[in-house]
PDB file of N, CA and C in Angstrom:
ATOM      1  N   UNK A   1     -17.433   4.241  -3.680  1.00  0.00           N
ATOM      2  CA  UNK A   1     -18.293   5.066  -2.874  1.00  0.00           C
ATOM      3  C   UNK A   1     -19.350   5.746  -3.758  1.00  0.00           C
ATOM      4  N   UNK A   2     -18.876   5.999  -4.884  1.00  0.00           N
ATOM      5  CA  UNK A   2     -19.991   6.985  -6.044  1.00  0.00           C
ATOM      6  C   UNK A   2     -20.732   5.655  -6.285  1.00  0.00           C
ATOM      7  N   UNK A   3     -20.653   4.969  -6.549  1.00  0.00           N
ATOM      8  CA  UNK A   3     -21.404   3.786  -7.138  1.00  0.00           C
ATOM      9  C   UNK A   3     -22.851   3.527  -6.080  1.00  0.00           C
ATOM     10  N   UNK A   4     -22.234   3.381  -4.946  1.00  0.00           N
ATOM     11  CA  UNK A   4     -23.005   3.039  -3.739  1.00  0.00           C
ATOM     12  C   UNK A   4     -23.713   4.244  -3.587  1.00  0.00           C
ATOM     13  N   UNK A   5     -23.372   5.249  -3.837  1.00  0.00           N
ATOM     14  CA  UNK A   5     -24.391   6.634  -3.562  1.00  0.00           C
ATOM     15  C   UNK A   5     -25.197   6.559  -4.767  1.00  0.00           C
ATOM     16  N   UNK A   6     -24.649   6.199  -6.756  1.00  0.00           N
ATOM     17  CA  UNK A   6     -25.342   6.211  -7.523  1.00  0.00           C
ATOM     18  C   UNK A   6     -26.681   5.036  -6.904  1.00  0.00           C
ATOM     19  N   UNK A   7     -26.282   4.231  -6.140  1.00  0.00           N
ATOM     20  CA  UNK A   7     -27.776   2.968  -6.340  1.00  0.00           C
ATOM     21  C   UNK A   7     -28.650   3.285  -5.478  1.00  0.00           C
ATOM     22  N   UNK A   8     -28.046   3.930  -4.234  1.00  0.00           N
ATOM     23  CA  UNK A   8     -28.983   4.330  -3.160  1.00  0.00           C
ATOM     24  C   UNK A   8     -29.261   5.622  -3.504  1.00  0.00           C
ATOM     25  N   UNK A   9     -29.238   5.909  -4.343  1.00  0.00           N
ATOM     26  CA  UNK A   9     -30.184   7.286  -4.966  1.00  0.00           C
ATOM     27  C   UNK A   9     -31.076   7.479  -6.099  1.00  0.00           C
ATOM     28  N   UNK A  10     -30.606   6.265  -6.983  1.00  0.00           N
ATOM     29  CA  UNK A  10     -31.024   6.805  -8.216  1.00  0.00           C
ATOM     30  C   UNK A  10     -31.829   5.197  -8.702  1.00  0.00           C
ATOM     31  N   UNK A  11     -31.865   4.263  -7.715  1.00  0.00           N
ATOM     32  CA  UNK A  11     -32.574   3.084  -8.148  1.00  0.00           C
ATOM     33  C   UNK A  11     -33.586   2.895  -9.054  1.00  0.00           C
ATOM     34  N   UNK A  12     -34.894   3.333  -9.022  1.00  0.00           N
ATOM     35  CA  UNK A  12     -35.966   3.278  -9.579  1.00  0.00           C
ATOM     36  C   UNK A  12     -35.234   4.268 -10.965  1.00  0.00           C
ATOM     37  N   UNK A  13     -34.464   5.197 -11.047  1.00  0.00           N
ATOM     38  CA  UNK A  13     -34.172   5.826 -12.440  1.00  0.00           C
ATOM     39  C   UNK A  13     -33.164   4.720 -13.457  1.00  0.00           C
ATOM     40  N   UNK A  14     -32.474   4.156 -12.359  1.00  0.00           N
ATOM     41  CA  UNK A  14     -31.453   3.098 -13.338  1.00  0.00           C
ATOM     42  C   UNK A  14     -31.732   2.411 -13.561  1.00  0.00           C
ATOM     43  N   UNK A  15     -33.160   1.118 -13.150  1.00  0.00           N
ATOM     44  CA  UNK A  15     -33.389   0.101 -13.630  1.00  0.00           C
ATOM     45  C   UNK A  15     -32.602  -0.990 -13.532  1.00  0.00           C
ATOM     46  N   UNK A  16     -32.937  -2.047 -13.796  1.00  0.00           N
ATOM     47  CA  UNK A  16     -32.065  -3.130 -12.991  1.00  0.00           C
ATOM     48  C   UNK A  16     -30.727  -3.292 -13.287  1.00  0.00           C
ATOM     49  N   UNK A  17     -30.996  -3.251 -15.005  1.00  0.00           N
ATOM     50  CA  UNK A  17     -29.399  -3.952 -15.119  1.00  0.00           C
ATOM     51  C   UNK A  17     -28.111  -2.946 -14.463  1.00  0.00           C
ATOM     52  N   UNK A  18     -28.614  -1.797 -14.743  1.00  0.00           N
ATOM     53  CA  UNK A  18     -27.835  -0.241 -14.272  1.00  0.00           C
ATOM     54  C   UNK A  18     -27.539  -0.452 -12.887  1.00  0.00           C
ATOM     55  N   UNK A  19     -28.323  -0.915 -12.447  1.00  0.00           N
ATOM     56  CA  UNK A  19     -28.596  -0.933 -10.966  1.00  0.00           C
ATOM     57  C   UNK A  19     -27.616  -1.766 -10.569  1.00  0.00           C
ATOM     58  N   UNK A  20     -27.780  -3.531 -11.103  1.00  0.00           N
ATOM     59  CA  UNK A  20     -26.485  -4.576 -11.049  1.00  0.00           C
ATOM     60  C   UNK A  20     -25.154  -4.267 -11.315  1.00  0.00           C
ATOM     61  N   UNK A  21     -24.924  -3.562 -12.201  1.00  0.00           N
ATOM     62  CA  UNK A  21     -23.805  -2.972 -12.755  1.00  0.00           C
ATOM     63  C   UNK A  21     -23.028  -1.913 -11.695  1.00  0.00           C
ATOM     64  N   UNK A  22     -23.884  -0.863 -11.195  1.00  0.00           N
ATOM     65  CA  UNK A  22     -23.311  -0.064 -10.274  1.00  0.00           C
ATOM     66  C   UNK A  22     -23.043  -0.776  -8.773  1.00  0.00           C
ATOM     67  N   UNK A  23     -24.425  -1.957  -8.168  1.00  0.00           N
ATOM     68  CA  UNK A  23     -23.816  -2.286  -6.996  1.00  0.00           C
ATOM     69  C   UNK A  23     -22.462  -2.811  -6.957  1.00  0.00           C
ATOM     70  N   UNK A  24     -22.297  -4.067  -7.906  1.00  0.00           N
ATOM     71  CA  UNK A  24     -21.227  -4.791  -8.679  1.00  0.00           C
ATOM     72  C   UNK A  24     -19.973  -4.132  -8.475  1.00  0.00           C
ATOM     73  N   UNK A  25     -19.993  -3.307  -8.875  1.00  0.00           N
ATOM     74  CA  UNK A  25     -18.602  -1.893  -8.910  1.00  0.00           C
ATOM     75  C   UNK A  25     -18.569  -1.446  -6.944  1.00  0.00           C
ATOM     76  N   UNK A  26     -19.849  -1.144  -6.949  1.00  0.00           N
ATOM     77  CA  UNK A  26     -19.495  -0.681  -5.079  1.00  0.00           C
ATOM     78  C   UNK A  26     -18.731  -1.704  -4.430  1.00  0.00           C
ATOM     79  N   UNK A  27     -19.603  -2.715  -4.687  1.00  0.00           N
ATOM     80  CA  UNK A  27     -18.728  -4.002  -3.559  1.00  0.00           C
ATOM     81  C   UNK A  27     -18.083  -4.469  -4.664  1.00  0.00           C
ATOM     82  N   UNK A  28     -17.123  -4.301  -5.198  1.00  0.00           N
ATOM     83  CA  UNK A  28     -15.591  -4.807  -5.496  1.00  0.00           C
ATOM     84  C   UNK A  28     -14.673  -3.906  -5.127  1.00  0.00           C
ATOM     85  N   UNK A  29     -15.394  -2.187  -5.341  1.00  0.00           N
ATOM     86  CA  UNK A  29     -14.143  -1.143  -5.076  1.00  0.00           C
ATOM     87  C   UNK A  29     -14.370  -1.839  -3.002  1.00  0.00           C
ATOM     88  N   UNK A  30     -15.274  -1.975  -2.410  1.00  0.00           N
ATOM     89  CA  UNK A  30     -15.350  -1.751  -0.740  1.00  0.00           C
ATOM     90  C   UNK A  30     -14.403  -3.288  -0.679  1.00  0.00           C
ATOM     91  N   UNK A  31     -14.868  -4.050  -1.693  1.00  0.00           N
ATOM     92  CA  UNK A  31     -14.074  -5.278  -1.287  1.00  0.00           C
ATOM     93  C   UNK A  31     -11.931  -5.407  -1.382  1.00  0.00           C
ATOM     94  N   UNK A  32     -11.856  -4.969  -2.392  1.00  0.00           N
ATOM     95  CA  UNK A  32     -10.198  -4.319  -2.439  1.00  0.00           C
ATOM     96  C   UNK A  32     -10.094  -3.811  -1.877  1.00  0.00           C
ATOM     97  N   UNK A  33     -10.862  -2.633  -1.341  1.00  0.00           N
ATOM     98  CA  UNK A  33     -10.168  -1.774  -0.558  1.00  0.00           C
ATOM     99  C   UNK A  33      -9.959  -2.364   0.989  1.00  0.00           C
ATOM    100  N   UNK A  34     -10.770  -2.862   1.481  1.00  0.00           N
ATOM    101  CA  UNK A  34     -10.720  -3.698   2.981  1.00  0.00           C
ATOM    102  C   UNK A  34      -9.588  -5.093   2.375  1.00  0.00           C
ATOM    103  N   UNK A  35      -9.520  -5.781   1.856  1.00  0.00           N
ATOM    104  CA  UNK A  35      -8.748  -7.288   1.455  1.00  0.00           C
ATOM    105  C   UNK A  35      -7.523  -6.397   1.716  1.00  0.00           C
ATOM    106  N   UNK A  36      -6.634  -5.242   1.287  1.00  0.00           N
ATOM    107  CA  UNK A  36      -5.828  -5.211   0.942  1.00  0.00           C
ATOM    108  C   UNK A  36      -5.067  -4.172   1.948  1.00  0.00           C
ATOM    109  N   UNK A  37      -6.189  -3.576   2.772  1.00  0.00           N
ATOM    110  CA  UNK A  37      -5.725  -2.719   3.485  1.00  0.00           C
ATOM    111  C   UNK A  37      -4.870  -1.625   2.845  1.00  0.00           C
ATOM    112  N   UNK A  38      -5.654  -0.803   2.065  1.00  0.00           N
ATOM    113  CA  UNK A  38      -4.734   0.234   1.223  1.00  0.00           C
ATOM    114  C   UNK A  38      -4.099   1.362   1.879  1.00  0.00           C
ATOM    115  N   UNK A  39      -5.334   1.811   2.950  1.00  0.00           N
ATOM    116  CA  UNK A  39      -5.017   3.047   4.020  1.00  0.00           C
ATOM    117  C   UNK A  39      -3.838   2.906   4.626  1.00  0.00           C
ATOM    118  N   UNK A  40      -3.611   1.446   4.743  1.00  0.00           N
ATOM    119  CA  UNK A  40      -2.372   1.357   5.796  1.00  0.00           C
ATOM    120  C   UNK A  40      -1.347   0.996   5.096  1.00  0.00           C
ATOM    121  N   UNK A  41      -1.486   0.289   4.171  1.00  0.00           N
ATOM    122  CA  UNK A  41      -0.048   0.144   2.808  1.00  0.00           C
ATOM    123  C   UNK A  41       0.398   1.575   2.336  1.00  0.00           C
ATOM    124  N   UNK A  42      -0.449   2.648   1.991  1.00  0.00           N
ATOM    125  CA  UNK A  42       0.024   4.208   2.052  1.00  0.00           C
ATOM    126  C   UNK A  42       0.801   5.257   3.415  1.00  0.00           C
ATOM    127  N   UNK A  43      -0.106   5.107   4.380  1.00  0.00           N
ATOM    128  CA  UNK A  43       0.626   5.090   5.699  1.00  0.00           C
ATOM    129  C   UNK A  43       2.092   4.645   5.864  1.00  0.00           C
ATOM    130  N   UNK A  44       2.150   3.082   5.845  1.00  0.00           N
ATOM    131  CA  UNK A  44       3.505   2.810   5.785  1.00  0.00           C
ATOM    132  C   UNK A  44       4.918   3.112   4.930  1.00  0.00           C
ATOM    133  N   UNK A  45       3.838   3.495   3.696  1.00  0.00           N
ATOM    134  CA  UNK A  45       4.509   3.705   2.433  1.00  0.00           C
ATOM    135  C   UNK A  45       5.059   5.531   2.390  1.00  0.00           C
ATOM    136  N   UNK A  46       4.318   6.168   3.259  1.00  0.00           N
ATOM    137  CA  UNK A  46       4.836   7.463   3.510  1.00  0.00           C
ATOM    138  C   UNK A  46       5.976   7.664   4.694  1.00  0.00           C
ATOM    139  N   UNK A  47       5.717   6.584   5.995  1.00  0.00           N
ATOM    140  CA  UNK A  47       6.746   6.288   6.669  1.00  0.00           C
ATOM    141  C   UNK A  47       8.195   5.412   6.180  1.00  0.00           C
ATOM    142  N   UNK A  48       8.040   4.954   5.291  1.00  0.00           N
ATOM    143  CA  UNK A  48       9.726   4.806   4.520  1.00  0.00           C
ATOM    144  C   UNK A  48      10.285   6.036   3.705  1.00  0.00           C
ATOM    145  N   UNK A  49       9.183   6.361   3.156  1.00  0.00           N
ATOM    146  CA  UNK A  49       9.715   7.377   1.978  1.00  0.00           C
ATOM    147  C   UNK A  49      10.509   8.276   3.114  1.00  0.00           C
ATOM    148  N   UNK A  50       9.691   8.598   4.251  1.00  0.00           N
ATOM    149  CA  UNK A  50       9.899   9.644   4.814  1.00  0.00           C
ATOM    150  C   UNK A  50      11.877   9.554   5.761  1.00  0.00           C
ATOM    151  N   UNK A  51      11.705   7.862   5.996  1.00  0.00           N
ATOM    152  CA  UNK A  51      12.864   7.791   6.495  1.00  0.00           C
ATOM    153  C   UNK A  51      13.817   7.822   5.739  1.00  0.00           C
ATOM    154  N   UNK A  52      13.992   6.968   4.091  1.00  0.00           N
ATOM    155  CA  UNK A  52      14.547   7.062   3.007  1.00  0.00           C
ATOM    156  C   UNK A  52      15.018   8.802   2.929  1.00  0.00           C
ATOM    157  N   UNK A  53      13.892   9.830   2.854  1.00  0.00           N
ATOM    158  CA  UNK A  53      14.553  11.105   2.445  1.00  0.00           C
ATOM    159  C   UNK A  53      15.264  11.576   3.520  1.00  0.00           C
ATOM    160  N   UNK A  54      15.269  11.165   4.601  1.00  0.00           N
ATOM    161  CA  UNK A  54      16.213  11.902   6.167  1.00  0.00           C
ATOM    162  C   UNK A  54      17.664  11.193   5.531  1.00  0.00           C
ATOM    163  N   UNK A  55      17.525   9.642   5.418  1.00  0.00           N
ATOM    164  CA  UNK A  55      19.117   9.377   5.636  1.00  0.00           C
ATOM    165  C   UNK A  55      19.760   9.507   4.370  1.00  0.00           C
ATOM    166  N   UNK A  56      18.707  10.105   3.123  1.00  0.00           N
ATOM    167  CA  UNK A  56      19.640  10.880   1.655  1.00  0.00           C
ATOM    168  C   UNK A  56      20.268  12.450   1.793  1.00  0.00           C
ATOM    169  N   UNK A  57      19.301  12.782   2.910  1.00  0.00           N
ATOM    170  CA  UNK A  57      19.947  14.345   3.224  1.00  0.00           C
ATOM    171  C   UNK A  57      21.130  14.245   4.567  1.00  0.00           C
ATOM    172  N   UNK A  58      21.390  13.248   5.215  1.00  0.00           N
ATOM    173  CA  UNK A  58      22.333  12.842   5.891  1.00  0.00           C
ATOM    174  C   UNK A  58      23.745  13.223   5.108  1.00  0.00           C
ATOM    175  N   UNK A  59      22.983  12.026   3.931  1.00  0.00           N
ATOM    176  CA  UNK A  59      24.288  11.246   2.991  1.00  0.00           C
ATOM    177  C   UNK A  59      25.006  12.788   2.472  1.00  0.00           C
ATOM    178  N   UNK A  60      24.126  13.558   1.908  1.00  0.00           N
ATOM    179  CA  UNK A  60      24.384  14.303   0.850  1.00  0.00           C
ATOM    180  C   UNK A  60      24.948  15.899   2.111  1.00  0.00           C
ATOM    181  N   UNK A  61      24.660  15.908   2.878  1.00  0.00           N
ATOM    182  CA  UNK A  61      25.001  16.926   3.934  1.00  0.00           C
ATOM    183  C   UNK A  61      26.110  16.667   4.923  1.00  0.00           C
ATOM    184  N   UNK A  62      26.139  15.518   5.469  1.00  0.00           N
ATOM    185  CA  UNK A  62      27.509  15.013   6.691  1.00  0.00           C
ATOM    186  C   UNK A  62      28.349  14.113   6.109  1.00  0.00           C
ATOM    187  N   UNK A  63      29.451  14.468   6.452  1.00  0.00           N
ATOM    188  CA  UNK A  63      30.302  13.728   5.749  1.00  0.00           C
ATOM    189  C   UNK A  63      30.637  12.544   6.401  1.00  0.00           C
ATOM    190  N   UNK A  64      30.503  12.630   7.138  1.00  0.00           N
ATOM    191  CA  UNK A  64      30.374  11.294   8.275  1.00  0.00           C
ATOM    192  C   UNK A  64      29.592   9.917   8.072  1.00  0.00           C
ATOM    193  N   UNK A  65      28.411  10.615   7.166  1.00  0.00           N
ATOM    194  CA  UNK A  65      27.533   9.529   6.960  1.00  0.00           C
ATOM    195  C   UNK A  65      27.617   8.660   5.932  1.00  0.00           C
ATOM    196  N   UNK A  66      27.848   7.408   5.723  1.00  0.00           N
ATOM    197  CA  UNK A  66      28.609   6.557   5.247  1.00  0.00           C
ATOM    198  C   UNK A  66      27.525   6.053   4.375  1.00  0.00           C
ATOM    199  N   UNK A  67      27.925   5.105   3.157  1.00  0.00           N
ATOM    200  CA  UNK A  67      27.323   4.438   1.836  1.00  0.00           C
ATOM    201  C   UNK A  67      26.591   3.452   2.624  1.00  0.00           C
ATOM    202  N   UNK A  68      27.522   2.895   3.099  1.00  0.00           N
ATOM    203  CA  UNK A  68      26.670   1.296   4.111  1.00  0.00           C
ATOM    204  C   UNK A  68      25.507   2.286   4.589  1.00  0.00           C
ATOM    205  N   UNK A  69      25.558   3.528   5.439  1.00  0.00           N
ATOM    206  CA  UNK A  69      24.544   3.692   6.594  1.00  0.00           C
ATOM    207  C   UNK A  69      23.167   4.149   5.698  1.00  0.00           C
ATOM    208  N   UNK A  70      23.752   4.401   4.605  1.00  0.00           N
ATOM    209  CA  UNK A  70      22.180   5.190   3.621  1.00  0.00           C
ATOM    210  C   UNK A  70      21.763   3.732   2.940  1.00  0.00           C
ATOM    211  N   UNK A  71      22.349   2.442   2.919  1.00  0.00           N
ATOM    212  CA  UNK A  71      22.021   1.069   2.027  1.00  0.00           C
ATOM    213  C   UNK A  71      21.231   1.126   3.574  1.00  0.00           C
ATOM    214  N   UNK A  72      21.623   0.638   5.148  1.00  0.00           N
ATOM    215  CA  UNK A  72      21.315   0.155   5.678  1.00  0.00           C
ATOM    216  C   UNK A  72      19.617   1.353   6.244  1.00  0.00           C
ATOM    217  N   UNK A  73      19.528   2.541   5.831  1.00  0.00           N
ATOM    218  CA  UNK A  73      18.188   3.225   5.858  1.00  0.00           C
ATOM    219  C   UNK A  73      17.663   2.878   4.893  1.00  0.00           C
ATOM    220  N   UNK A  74      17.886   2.588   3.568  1.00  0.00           N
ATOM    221  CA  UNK A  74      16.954   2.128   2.319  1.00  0.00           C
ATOM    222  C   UNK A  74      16.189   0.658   2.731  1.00  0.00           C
ATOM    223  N   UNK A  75      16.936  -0.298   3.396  1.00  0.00           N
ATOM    224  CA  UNK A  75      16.582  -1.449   3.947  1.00  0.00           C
ATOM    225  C   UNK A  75      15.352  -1.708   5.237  1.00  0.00           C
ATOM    226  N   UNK A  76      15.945  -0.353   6.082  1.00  0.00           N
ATOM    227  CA  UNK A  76      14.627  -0.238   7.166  1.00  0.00           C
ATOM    228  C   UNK A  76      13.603   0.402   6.587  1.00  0.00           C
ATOM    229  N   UNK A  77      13.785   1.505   5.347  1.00  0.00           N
ATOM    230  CA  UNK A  77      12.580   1.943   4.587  1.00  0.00           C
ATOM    231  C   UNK A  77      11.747   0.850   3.778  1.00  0.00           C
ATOM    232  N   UNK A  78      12.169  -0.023   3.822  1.00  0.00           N
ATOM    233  CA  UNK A  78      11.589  -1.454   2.902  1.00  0.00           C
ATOM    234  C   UNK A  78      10.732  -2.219   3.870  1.00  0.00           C
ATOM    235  N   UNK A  79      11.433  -1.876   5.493  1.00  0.00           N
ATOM    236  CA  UNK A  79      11.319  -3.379   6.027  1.00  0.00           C
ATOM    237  C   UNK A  79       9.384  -2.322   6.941  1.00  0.00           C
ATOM    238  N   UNK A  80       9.548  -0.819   6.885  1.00  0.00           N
ATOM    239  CA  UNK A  80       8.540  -0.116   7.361  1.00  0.00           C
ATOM    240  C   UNK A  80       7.292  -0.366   5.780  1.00  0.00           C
ATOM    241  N   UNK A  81       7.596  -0.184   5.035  1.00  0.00           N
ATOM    242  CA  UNK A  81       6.375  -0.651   4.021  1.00  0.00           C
ATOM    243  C   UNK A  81       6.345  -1.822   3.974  1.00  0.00           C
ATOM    244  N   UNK A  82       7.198  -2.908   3.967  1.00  0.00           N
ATOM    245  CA  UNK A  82       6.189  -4.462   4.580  1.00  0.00           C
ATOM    246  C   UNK A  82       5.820  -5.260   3.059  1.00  0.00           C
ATOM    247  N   UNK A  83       5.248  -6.092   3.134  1.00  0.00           N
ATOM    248  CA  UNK A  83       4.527  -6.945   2.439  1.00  0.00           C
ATOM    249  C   UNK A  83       2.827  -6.371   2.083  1.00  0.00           C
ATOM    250  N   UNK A  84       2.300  -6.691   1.198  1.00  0.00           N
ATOM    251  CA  UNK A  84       1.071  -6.510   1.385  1.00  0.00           C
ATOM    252  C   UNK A  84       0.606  -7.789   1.553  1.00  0.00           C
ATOM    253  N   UNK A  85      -0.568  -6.974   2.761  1.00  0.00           N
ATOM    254  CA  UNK A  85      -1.414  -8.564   3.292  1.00  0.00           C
ATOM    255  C   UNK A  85      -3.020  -8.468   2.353  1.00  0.00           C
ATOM    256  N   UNK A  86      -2.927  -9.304   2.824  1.00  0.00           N
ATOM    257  CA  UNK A  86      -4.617  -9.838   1.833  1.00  0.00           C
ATOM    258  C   UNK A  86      -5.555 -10.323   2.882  1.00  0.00           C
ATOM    259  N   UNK A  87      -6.648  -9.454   3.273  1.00  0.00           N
ATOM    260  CA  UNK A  87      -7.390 -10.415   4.787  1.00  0.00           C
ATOM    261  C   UNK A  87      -8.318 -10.717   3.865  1.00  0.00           C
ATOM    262  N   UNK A  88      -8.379 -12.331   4.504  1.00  0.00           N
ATOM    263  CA  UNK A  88      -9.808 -13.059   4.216  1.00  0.00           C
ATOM    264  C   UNK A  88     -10.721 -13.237   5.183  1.00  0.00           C
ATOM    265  N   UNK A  89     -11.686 -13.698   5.424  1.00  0.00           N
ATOM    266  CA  UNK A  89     -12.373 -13.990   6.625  1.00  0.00           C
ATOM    267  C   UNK A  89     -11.773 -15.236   7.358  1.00  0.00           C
ATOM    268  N   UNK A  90     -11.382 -14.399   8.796  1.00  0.00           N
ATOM    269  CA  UNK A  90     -10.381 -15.705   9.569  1.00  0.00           C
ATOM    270  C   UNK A  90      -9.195 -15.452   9.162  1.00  0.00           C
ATOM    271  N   UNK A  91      -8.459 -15.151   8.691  1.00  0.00           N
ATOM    272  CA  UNK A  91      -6.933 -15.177   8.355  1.00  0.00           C
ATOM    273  C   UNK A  91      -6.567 -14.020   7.344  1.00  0.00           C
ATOM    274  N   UNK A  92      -4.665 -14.045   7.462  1.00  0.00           N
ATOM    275  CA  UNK A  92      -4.151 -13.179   6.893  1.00  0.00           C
ATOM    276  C   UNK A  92      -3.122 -13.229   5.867  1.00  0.00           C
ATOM    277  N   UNK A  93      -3.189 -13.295   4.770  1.00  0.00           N
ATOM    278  CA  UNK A  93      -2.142 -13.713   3.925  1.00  0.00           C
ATOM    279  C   UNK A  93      -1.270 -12.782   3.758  1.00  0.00           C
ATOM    280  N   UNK A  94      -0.307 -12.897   2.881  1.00  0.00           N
ATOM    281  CA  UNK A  94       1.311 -11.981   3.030  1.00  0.00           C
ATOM    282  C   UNK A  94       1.412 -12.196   1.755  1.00  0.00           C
ATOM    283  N   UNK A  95       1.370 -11.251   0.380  1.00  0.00           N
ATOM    284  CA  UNK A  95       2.320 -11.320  -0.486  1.00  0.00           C
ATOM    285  C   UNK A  95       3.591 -11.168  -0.407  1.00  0.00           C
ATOM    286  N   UNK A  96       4.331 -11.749  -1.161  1.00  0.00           N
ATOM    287  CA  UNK A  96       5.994 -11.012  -0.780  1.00  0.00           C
ATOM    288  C   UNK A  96       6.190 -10.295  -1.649  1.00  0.00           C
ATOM    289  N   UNK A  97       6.931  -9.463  -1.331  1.00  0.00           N
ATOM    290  CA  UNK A  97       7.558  -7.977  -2.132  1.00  0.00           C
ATOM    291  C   UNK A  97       8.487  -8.629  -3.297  1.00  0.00           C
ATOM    292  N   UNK A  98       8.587  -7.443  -4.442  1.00  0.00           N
ATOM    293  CA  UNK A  98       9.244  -8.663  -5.909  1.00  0.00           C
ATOM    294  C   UNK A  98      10.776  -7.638  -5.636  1.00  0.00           C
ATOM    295  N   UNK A  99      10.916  -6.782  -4.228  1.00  0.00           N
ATOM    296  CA  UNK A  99      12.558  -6.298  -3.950  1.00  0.00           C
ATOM    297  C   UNK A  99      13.123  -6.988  -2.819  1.00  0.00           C
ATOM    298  N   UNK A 100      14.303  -7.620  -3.680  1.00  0.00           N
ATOM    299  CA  UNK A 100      15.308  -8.671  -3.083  1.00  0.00           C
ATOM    300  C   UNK A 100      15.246  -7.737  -1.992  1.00  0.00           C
ATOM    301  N   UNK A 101      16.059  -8.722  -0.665  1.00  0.00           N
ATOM    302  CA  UNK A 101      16.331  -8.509   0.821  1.00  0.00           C
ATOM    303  C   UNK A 101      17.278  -7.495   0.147  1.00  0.00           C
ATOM    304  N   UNK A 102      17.471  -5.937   0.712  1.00  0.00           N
ATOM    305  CA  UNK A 102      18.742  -5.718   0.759  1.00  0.00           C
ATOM    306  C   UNK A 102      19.800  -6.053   1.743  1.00  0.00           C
ATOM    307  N   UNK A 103      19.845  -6.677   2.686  1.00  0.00           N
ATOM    308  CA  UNK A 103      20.731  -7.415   3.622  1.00  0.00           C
ATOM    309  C   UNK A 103      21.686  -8.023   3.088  1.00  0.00           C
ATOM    310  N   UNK A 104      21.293  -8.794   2.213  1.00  0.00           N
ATOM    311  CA  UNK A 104      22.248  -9.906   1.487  1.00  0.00           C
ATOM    312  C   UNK A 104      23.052  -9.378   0.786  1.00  0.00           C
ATOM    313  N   UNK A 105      24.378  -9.544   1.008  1.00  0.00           N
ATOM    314  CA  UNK A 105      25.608  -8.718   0.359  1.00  0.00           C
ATOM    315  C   UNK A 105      25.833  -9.918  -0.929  1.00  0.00           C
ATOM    316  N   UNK A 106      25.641  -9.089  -2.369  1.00  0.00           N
ATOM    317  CA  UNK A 106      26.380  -9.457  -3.339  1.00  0.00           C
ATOM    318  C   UNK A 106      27.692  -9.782  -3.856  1.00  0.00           C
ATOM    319  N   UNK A 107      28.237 -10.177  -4.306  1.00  0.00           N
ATOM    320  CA  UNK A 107      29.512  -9.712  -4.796  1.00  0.00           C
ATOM    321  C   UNK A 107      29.539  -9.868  -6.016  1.00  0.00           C
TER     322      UNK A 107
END
């Protein structure tokens, strides 16, 4: 956003290459930021945390509330932050997350 305000303000003072250099920077920060959808990867990312800290104060307060039931809130806190997608023009790609399913029971 500073970049894009530096060129549309200060053009004729920066001269070209200054000028290339700062648009360059605007549209890559506007371009990540739309490809990747950051607003909403934070969003989501505050809606797990947020469920994650309810079912640790469960755990740590009722005695009732069981090991499985705080694994099985860490899992819906995973499954509310998601993948990050990548939009291209026309379509939507999906990275996958590098945290195993917690579903899958080890032994």
């Amino acid at each position: 956003m500073v970049s894009a305000l530096v060129v549309s303000t200060f053009t004729n003072e920066l001269g070209t290459r200054k000028t290339k250099i700062f648009s360059f920077i605007a549209a890559l920060s506007f371009g990540v930021m739309s490809g990747f959808d950051i607003g909403g990867k934070a969003d989501a990312t505050r809606s797990g945390w947020r469920h994650l800290t309810t079912a640790i104060l469960k755990f740590k307060n009722d005695p009732c509330y069981s090991y499985d039931q705080l694994i099985d809130a860490y899992s819906e806190g995973e499954a509310l932050v998601g993948n990050v997608p990548f939009h291209t023009q026309g379509s939507v790609t999906t990275l996958s997350s590098p945290i195993p399913n917690a579903s899958v029971k080890h032994e």
